[in-house]
Protein backbone atom coordinates (compact mmCIF):
# COMPACT_ATOMS: atom_id res chain seq x y z
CA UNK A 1 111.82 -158.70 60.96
CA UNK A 2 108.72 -160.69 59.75
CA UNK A 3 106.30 -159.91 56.99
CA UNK A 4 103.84 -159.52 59.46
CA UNK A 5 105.65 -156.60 61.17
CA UNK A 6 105.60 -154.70 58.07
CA UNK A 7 102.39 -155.32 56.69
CA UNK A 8 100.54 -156.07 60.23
CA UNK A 9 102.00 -154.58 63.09
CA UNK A 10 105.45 -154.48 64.60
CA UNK A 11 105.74 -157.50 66.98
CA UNK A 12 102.14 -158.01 67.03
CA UNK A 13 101.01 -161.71 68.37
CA UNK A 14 97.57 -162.13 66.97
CA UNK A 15 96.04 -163.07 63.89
CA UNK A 16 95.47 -161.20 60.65
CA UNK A 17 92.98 -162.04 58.18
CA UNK A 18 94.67 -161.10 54.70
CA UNK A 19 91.66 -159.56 53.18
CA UNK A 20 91.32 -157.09 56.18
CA UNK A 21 94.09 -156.51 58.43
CA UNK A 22 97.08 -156.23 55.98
CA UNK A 23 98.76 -153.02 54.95
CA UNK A 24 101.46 -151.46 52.26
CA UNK A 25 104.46 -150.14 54.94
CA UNK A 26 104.88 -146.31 54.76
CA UNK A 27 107.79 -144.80 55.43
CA UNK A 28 106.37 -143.90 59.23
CA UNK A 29 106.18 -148.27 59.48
CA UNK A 30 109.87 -148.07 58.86
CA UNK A 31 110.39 -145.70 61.25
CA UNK A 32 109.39 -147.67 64.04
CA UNK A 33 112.45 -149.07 64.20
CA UNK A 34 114.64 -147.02 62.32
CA UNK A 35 113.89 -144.03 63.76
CA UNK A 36 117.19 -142.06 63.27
CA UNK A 37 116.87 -142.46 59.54
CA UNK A 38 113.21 -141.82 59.81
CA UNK A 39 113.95 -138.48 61.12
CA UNK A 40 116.88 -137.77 59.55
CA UNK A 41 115.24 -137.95 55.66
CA UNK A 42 111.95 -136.08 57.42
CA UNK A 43 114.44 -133.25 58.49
CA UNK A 44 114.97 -132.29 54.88
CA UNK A 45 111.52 -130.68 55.16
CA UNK A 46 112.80 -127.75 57.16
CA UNK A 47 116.29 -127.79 55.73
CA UNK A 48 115.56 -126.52 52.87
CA UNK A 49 114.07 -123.04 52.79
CA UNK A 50 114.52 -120.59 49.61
CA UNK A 51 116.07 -117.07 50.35
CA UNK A 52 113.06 -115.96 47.80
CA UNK A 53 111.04 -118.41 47.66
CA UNK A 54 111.98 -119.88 44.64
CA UNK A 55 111.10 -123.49 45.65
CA UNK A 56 108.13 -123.68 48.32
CA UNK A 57 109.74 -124.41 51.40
CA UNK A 58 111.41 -128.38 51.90
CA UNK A 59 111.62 -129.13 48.01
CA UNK A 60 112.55 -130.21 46.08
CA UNK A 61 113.66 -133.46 48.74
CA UNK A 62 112.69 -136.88 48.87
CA UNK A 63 111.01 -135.97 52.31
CA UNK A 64 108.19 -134.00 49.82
CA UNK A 65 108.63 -135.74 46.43
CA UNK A 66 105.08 -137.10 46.44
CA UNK A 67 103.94 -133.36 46.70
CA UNK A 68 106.27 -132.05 44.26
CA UNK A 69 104.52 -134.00 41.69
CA UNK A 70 101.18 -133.77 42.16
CA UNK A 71 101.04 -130.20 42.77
CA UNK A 72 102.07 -128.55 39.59
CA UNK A 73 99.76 -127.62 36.94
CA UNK A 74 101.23 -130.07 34.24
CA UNK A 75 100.35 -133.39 36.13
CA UNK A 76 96.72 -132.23 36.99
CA UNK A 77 96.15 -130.98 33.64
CA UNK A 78 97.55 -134.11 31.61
CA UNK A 79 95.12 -136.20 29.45
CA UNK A 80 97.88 -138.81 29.09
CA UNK A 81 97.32 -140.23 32.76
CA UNK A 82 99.77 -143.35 31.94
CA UNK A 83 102.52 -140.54 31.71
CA UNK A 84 100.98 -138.31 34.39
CA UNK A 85 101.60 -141.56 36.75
CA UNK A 86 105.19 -142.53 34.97
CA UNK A 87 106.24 -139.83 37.31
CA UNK A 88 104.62 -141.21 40.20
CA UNK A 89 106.67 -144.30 40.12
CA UNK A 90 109.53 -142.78 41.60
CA UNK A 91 107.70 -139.64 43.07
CA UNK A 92 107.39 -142.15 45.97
CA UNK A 93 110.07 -141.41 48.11
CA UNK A 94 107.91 -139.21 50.75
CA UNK A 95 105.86 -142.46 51.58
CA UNK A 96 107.64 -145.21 51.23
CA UNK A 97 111.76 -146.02 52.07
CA UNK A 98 112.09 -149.10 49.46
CA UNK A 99 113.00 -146.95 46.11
CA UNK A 100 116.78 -147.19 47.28
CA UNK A 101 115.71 -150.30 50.14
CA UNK A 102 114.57 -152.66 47.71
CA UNK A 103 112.18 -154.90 48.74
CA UNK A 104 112.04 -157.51 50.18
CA UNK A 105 115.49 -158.08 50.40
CA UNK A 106 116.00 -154.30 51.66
CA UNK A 107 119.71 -155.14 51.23
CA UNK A 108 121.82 -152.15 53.20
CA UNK A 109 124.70 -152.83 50.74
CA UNK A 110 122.88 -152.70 47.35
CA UNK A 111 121.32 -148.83 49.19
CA UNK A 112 124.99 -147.99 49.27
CA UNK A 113 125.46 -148.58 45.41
CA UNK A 114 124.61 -145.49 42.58
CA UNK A 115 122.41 -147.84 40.83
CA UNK A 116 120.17 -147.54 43.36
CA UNK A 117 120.27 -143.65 42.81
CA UNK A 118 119.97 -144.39 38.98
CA UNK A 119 116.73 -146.22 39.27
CA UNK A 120 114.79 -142.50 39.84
CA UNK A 121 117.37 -139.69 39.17
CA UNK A 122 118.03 -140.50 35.39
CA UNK A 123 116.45 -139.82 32.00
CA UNK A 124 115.65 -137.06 29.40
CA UNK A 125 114.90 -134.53 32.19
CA UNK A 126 117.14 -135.51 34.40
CA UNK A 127 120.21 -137.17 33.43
CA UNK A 128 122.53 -137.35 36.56
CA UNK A 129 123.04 -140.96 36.18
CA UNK A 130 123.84 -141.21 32.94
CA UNK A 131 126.28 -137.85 33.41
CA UNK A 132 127.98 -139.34 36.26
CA UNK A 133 128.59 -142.87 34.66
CA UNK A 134 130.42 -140.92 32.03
CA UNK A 135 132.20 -139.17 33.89
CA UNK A 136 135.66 -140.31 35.78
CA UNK A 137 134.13 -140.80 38.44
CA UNK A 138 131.85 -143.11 37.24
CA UNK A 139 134.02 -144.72 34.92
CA UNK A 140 136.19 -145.61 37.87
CA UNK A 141 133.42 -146.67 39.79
CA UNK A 142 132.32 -149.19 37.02
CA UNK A 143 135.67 -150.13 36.92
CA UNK A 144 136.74 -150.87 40.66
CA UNK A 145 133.30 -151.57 42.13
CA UNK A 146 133.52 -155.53 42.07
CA UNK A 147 136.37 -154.92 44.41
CA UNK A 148 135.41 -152.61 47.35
CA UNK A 149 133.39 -154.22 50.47
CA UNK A 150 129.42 -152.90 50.22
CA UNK A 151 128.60 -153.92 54.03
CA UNK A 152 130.96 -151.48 55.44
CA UNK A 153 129.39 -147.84 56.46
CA UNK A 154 129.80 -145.42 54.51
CA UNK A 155 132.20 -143.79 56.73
CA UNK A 156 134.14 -146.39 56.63
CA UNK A 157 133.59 -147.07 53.09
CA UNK A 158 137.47 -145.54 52.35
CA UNK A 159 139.20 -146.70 54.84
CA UNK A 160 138.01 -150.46 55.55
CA UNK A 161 136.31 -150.90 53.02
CA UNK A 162 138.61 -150.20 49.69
CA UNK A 163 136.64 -147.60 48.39
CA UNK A 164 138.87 -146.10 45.36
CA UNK A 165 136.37 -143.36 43.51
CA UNK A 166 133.40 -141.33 45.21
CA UNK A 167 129.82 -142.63 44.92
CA UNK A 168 126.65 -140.89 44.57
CA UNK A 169 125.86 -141.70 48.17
CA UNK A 170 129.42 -140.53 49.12
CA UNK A 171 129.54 -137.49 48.67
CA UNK A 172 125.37 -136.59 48.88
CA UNK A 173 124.91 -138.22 51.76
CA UNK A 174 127.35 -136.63 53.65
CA UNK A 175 127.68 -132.97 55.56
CA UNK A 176 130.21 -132.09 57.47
CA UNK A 177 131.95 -135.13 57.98
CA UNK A 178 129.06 -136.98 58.53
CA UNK A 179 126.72 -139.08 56.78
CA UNK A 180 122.94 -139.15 57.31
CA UNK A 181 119.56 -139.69 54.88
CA UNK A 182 119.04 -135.41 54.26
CA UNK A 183 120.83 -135.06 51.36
CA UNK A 184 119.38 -131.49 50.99
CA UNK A 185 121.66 -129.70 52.85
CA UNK A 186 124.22 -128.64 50.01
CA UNK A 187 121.80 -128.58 47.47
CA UNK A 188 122.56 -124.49 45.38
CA UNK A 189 121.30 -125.54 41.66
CA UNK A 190 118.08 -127.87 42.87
CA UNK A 191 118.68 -129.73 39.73
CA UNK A 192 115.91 -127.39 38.08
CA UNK A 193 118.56 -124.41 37.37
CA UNK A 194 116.23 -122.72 35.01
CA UNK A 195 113.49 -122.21 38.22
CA UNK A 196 113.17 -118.53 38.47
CA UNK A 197 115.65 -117.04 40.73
CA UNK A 198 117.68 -119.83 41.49
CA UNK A 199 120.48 -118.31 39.05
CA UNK A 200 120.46 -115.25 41.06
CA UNK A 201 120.52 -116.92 44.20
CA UNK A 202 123.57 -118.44 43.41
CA UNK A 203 125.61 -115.42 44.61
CA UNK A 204 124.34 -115.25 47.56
CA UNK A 205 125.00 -115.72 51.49
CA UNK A 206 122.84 -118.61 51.43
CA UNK A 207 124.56 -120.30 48.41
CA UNK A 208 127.81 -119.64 49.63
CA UNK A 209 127.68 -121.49 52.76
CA UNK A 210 126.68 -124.29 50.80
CA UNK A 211 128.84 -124.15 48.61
CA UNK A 212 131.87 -124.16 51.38
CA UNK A 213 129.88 -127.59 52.65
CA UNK A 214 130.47 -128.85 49.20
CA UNK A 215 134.49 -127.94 48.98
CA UNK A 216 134.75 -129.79 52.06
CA UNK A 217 133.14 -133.02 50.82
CA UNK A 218 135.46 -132.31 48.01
CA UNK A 219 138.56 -131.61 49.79
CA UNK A 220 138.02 -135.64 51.45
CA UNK A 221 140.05 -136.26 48.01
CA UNK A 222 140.89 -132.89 46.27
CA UNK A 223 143.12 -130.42 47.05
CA UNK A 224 140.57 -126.85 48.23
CA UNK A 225 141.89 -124.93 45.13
CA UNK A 226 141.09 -127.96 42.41
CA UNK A 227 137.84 -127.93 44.14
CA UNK A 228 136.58 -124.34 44.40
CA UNK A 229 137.89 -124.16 40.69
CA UNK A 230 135.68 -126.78 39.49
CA UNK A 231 132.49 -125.90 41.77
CA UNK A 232 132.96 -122.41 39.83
CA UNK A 233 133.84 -124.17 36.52
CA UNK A 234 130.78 -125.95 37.23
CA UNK A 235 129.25 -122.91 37.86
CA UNK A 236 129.96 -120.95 34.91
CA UNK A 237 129.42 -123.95 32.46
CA UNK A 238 125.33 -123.65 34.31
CA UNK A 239 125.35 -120.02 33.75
CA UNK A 240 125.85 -120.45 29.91
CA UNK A 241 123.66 -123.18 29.00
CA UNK A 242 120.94 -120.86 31.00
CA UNK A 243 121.95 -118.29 28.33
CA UNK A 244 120.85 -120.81 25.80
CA UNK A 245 118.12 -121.57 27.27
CA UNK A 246 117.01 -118.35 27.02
CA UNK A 247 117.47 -117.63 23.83
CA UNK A 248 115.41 -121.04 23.06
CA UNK A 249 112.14 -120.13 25.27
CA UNK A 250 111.80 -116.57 24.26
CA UNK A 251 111.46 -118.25 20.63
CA UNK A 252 109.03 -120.86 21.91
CA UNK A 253 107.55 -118.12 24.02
CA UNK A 254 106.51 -115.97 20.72
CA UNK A 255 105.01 -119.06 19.02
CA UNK A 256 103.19 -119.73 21.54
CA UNK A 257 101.94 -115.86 21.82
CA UNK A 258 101.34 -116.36 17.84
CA UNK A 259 98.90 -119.56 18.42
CA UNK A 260 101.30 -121.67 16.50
CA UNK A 261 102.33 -124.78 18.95
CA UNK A 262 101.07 -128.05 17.85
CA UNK A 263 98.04 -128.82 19.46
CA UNK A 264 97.40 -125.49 21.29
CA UNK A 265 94.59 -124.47 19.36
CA UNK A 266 92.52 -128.18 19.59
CA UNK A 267 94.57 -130.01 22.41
CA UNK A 268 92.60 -128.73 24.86
């Protein structure tokens, strides 16, 4: 693969002037040839579906990240535009594949690492990177990782090539026994827990089978019971910070009934 494939046309024999004929590769570009992956991360669109509607339907995913940013009220409504657009950085994932296939190397191995998870899915309102890396998991991973061959498949990532802890990619990019670029298809929490209705969903149908997907990615190194007894440790440990949470935005909630938020009165 040439840089004129990408930012041309794939295989394409003629000339390109660079002023007129070049173009940023899309995710669709990519596609061309890696067509399977293409459609596998596009699938997440009708994957995901709320019992009630508490996420509109294929988010949140990487397949609709783009949308998920720019259609909320706080990104249109921003004066800060700088941090309107932080957000856009990795909001990208709908358009483009190189967020985890860094360009221009678009190294498969480095894709198969959690740093390239921890580029986007870490911060203030997010933390999962830094939470995992603290975890044992992580801490083994940051431990072992020099050792275990990257250029192996993920499937084989165990078995050939000396894989000792689980991975980001491990365990969300598989489903069944098999691993594929829809990572949505276990999601129960969305990462949002405090999204109206997704606590109540959790005891559900529609969580449960999900949940069953999740003890059997578990059960690749846990026993079921240690697993179903942290998933509902895990569980229980969401339900009470949502308690908290609670109690914090029906304060917040009154101030801002009583006019007294910084800036509500004359940021506007």
């Amino acid at each position: 693969v040439g840089s004129i494939d990408s930012h041309v046309d794939v295989n394409t024999k003629k000339k390109a002037d660079h002023r007129a004929d070049l173009r940023m590769p899309t995710a669709d570009v990519c596609g061309n040839c890696h067509l399977q992956e293409f459609a596998e991360r596009e699938s997440e669109r009708d994957t995901i579906t709320w019992p009630q509607n508490q996420w509109p339907k294929g988010r949140p995913s990487h397949a609709l990240d783009y949308r998920a940013n720019v259609e909320v009220e706080v990104y249109a409504g921003m004066s800060q535009r700088e941090i309107a657009d932080g957000c856009t950085i990795c909001h990208t994932q709908q358009n483009k594949c190189d967020n985890c296939h860094t360009r221009h190397e678009f190294s498969v191995a480095n894709s198969r690492k959690p740093e390239a998870c921890g580029t986007c899915h870490s911060g203030a309102d997010h933390n999962n990177w830094e939470a995992c890396n603290g975890s044992q998991h992580g801490l083994g991973y940051q431990e072992d990782k020099g050792k275990w061959n990257w250029n192996v498949q993920l499937k084989d990532a165990v078995a050939k090539g000396g894989q000792s802890y689980p991975t980001c990619q491990s365990c969300h990019m598989e489903y069944q026994g098999k691993f594929t670029h829809n990572v949505v298809r276990k999601v129960r929490w969305a990462n949002y827990p405090f999204v109206p209705g997704i606590r109540e969903n959790i005891k559900s149908d529609w969580s449960d089978k999900r949940l069953d997907a999740w003890v059997k990615t578990c059960t690749g190194c846990h026993s079921e019971r240690f697993a179903r007894a942290y998933l509902e440790y895990m569980d229980n440990g969401t339900y009470s910070g949502l308690d908290k949470y609670d109690e914090a935005h029906d304060v917040l909630h009154k101030q801002y009934e009583a006019g007294l938020l910084t800036g509500q009165k004359t940021n506007r």
